[in-house]
Protein backbone atom coordinates (compact mmCIF):
# COMPACT_ATOMS: atom_id res chain seq x y z
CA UNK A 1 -114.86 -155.04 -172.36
CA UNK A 2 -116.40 -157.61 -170.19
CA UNK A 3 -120.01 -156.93 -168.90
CA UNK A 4 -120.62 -159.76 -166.45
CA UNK A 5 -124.19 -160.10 -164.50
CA UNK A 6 -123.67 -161.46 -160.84
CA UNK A 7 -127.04 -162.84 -160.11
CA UNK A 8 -128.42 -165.30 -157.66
CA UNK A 9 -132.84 -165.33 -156.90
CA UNK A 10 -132.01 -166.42 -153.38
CA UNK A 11 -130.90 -163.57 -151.18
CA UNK A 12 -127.57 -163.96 -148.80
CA UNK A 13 -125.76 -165.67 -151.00
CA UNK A 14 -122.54 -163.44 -150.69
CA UNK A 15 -123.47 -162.10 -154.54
CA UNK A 16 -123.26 -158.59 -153.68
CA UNK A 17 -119.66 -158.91 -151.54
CA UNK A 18 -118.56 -161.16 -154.46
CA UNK A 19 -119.38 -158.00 -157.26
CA UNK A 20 -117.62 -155.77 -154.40
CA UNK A 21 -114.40 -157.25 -153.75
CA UNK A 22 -113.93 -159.40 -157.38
CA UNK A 23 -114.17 -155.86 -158.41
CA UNK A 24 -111.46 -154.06 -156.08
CA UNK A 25 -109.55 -157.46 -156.95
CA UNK A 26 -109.44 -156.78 -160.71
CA UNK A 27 -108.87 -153.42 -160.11
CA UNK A 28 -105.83 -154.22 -158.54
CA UNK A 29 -104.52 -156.24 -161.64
CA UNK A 30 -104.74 -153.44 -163.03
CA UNK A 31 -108.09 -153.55 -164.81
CA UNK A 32 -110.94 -150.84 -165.16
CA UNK A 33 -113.40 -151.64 -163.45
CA UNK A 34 -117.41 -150.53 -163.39
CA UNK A 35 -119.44 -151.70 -160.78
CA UNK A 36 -123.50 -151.36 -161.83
CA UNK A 37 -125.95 -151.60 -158.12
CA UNK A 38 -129.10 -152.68 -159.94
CA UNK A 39 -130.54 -154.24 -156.81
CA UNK A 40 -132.99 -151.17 -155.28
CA UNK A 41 -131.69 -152.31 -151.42
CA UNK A 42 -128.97 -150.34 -152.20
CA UNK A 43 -126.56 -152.92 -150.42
CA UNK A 44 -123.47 -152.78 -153.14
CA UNK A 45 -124.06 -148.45 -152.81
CA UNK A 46 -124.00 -148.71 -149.16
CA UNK A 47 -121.29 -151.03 -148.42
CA UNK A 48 -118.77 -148.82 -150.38
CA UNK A 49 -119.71 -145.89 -147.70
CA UNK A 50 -121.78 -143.95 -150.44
CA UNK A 51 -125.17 -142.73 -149.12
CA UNK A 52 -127.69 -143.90 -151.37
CA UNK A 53 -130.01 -141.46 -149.71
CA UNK A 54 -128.01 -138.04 -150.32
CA UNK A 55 -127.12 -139.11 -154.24
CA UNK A 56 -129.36 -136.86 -156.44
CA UNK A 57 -129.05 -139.22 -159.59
CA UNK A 58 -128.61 -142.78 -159.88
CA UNK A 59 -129.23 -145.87 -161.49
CA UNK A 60 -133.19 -144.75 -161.26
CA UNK A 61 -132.80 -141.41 -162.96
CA UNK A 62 -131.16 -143.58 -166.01
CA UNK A 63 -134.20 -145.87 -166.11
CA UNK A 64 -136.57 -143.30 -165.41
CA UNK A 65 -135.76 -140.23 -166.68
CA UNK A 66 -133.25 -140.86 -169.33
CA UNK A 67 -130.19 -139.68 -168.10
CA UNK A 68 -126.88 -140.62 -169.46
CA UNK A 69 -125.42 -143.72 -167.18
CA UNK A 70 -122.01 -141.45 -167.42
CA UNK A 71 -123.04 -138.74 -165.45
CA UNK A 72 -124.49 -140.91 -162.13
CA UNK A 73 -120.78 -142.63 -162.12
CA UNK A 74 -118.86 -141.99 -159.26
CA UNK A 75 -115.09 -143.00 -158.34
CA UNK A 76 -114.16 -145.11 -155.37
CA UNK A 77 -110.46 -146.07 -155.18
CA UNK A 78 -109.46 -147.37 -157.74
CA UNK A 79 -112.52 -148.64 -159.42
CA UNK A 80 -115.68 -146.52 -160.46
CA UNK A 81 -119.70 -147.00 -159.41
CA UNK A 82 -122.50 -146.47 -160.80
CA UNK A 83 -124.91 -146.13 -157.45
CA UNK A 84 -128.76 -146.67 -156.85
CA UNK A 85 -131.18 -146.01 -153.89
CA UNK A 86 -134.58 -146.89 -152.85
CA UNK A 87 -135.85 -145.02 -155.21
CA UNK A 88 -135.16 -148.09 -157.70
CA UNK A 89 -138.30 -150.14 -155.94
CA UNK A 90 -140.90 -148.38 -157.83
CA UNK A 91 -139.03 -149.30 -161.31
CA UNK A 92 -140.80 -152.36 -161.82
CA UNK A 93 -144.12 -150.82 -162.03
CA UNK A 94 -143.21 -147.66 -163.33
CA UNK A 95 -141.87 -149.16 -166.31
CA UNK A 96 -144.09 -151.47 -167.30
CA UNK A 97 -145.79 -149.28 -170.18
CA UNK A 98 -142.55 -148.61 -171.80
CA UNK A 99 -141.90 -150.21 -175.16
CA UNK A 100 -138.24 -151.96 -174.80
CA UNK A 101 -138.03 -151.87 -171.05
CA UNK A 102 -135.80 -154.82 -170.56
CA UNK A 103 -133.17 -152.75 -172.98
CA UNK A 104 -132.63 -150.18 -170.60
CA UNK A 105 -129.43 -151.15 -168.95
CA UNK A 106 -128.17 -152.28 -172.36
CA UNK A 107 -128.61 -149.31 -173.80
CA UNK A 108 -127.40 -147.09 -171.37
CA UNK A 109 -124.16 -149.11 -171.08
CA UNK A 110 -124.06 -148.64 -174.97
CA UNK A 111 -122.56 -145.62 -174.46
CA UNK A 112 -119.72 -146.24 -172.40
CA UNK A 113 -116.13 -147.03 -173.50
CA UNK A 114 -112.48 -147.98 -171.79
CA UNK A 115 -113.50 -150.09 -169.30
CA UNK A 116 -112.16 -153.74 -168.99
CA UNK A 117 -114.70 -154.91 -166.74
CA UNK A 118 -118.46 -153.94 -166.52
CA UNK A 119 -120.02 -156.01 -162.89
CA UNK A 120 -123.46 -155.66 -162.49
CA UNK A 121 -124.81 -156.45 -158.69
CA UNK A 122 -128.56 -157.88 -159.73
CA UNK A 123 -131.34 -157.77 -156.88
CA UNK A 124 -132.20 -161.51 -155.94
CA UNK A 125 -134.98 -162.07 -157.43
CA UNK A 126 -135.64 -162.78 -161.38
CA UNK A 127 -138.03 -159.50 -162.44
CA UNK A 128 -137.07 -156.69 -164.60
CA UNK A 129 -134.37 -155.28 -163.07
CA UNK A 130 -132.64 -158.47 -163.02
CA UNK A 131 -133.74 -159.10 -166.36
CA UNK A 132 -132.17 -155.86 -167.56
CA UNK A 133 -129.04 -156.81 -165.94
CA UNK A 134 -129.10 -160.02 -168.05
CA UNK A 135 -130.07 -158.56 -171.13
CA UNK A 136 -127.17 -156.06 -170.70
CA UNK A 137 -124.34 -159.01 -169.66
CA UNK A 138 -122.65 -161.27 -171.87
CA UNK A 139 -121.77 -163.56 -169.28
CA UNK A 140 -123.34 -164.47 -165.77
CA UNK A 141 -121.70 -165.64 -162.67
CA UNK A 142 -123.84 -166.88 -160.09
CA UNK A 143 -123.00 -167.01 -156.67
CA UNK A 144 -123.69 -170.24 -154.44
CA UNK A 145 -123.94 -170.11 -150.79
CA UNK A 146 -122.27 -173.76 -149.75
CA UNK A 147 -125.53 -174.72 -148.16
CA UNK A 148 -128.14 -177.74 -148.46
CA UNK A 149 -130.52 -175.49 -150.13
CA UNK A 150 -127.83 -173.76 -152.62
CA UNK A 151 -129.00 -175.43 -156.03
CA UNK A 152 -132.75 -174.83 -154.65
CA UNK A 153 -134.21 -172.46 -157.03
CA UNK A 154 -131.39 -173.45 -159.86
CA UNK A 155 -133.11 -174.61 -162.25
CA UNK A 156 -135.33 -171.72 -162.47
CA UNK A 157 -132.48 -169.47 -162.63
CA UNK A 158 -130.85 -171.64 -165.94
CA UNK A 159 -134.42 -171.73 -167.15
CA UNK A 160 -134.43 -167.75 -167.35
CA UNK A 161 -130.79 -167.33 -168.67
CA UNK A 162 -132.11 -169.99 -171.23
CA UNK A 163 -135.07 -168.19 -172.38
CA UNK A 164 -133.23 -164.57 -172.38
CA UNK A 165 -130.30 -166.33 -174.33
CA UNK A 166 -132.74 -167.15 -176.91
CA UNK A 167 -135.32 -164.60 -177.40
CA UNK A 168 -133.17 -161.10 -176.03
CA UNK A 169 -129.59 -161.90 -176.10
CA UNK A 170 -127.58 -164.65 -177.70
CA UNK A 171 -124.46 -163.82 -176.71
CA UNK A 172 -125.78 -164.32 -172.73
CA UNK A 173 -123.39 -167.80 -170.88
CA UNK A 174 -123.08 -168.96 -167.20
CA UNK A 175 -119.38 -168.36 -167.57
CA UNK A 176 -118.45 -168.73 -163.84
CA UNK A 177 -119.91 -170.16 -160.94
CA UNK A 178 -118.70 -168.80 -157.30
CA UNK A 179 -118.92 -170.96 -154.49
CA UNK A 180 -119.22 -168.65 -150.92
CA UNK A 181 -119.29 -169.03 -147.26
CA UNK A 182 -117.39 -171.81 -147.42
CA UNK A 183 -116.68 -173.48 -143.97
CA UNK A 184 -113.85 -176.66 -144.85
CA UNK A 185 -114.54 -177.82 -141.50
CA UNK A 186 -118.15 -179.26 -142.16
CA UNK A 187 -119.11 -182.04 -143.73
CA UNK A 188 -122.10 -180.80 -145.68
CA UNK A 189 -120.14 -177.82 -147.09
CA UNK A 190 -118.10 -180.00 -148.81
CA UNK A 191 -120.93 -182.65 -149.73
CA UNK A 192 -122.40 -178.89 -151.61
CA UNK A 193 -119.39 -178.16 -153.37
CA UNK A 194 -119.13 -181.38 -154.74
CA UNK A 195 -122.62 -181.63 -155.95
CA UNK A 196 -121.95 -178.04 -157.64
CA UNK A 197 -119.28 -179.18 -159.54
CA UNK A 198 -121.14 -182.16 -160.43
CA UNK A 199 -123.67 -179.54 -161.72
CA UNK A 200 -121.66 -177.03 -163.44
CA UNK A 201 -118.47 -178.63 -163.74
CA UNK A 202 -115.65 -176.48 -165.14
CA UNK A 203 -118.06 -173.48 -164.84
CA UNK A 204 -117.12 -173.45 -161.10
CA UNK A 205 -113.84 -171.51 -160.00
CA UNK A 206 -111.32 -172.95 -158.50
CA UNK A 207 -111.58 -170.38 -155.70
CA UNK A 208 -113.77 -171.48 -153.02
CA UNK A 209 -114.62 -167.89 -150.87
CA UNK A 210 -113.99 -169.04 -147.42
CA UNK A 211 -116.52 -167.94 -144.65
CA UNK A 212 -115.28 -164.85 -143.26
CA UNK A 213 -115.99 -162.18 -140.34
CA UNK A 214 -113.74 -159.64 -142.06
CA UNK A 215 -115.97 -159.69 -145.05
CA UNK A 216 -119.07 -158.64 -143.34
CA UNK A 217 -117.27 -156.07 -141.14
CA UNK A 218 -115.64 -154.44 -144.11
CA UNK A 219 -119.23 -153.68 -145.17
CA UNK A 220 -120.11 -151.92 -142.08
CA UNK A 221 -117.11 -149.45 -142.84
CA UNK A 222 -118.14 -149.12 -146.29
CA UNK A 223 -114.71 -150.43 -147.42
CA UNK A 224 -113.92 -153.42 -149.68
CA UNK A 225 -112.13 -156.11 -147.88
CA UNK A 226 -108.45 -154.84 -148.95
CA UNK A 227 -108.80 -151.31 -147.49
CA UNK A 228 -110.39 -153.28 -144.34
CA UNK A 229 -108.10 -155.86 -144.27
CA UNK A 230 -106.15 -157.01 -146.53
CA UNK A 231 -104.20 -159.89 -144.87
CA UNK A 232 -107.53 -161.76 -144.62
CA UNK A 233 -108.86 -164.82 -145.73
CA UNK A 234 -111.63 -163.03 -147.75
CA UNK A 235 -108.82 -160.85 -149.40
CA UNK A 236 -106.98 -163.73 -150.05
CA UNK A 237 -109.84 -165.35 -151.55
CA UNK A 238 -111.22 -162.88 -153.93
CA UNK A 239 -107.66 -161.58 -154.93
CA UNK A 240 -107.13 -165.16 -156.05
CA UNK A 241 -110.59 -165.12 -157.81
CA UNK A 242 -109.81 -162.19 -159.57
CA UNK A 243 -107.04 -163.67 -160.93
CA UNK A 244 -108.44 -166.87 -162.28
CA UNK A 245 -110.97 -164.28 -163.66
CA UNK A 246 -108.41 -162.52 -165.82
CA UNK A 247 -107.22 -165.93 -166.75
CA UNK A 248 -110.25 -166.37 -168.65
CA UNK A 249 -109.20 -163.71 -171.16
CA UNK A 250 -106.56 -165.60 -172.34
């Protein structure tokens, strides 16, 4: 089993469509996939048409309250989700008295068994819920908007995987770096992508998610991109990154 943190501190990056539809894309190689919303905006919960807002558990009751991660998980397709709502907000203050609070999303997942792939959608910022998420992962793949101000923020983001790595969870890598929004017919979006692999090198997929309408649309029906439409660029794209994902087993 593969528990992989998708985490970026800057917000509208694409990280949450890239847990979304890399999911849905390994689920149709046939893998079992989890997908964890740890971001309290809700956006992964909403954008696979579940209403946050009528769940009675989630992600919040199993920090909160204790409850087993198993029994918030709810089927979508062919993949399974384990939801959050606003409700989630409050965590990081909530929390804060309770010994081992960045274990929480470790040790819920603890419990779990016959999935291939664990995804866990981390809010953008780097406080406790993100730091849960990290603690939890073995791997990390961040998500880069192909913008001049992508790698703004970066080092802070290494910095924190660094220090978790070494103090919380040793097993923690970058593993993957996913570059989004990708428009081939500007300049600077190339100049970005080439400065990322200058960064990160081999750490960066081949598969270069191409800007694409269908991809925000699909989230306004609450659909992944292959029920929305699956002759797209964007399903094209994360099919193809799915499959370079499952590569990495080998």
């Amino acid at each position: 089993m593969r528990i992989i943190a998708l985490a970026n501190q800057k917000g509208g990056v694409g990280k949450t469509t890239s847990t979304v539809n890399l999911g849905a894309g390994l689920a149709k190689n046939g893998k079992k996939v989890l997908l964890v919303d740890l971001d309290p905006q809700a956006n992964l919960t909403y954008s696979l048409g579940i209403k946050a807002h009528e769940l009675k558990e989630t992600i919040y009751d199993v920090f909160k309250n204790g409850k087993s991660i198993k029994n918030i998980i709810i089927k979508k397709n062919n993949f399974f989700v384990a939801p959050t709502s606003i409700d989630l907000s409050g965590a990081e203050i909530e929390l804060v008295s309770i010994a081992g609070r960045e274990l929480l999303l470790k040790d819920a997942l603890e419990g779990l068994a016959g999935y291939d792939y664990i995804l866990i959608d981390c809010p953008p910022s780097l406080g406790l819920l993100t730091l849960n998420g990290l603690v939890a992962a073995e791997e990390v793949f961040i998500a880069i908007q192909t913008e001049y101000l992508a790698l703004q923020g970066m080092s802070k983001m290494l910095e924190t995987i660094n220090v978790i790595k070494r103090r919380l969870n040793k097993r923690l890598s970058v593993s993957g770096v996913i570059c989004t929004l990708y428009d081939g017919r500007k300049n600077l979006h190339k100049e970005v992508v080439k400065k990322v692999k200058e960064h990160f090198k081999s750490k960066v997929f081949k598969t270069i998610i191409r800007d694409n309408i269908s991809l925000a649309e699909s989230t306004s029906y609450g659909q992944t991109i292959f029920e929305y439409k699956n002759n797209s660029y964007g399903a094209e794209d994360y099919l193809k990154l799915a499959r370079e994902v499952v590569k990495m087993e080998r």
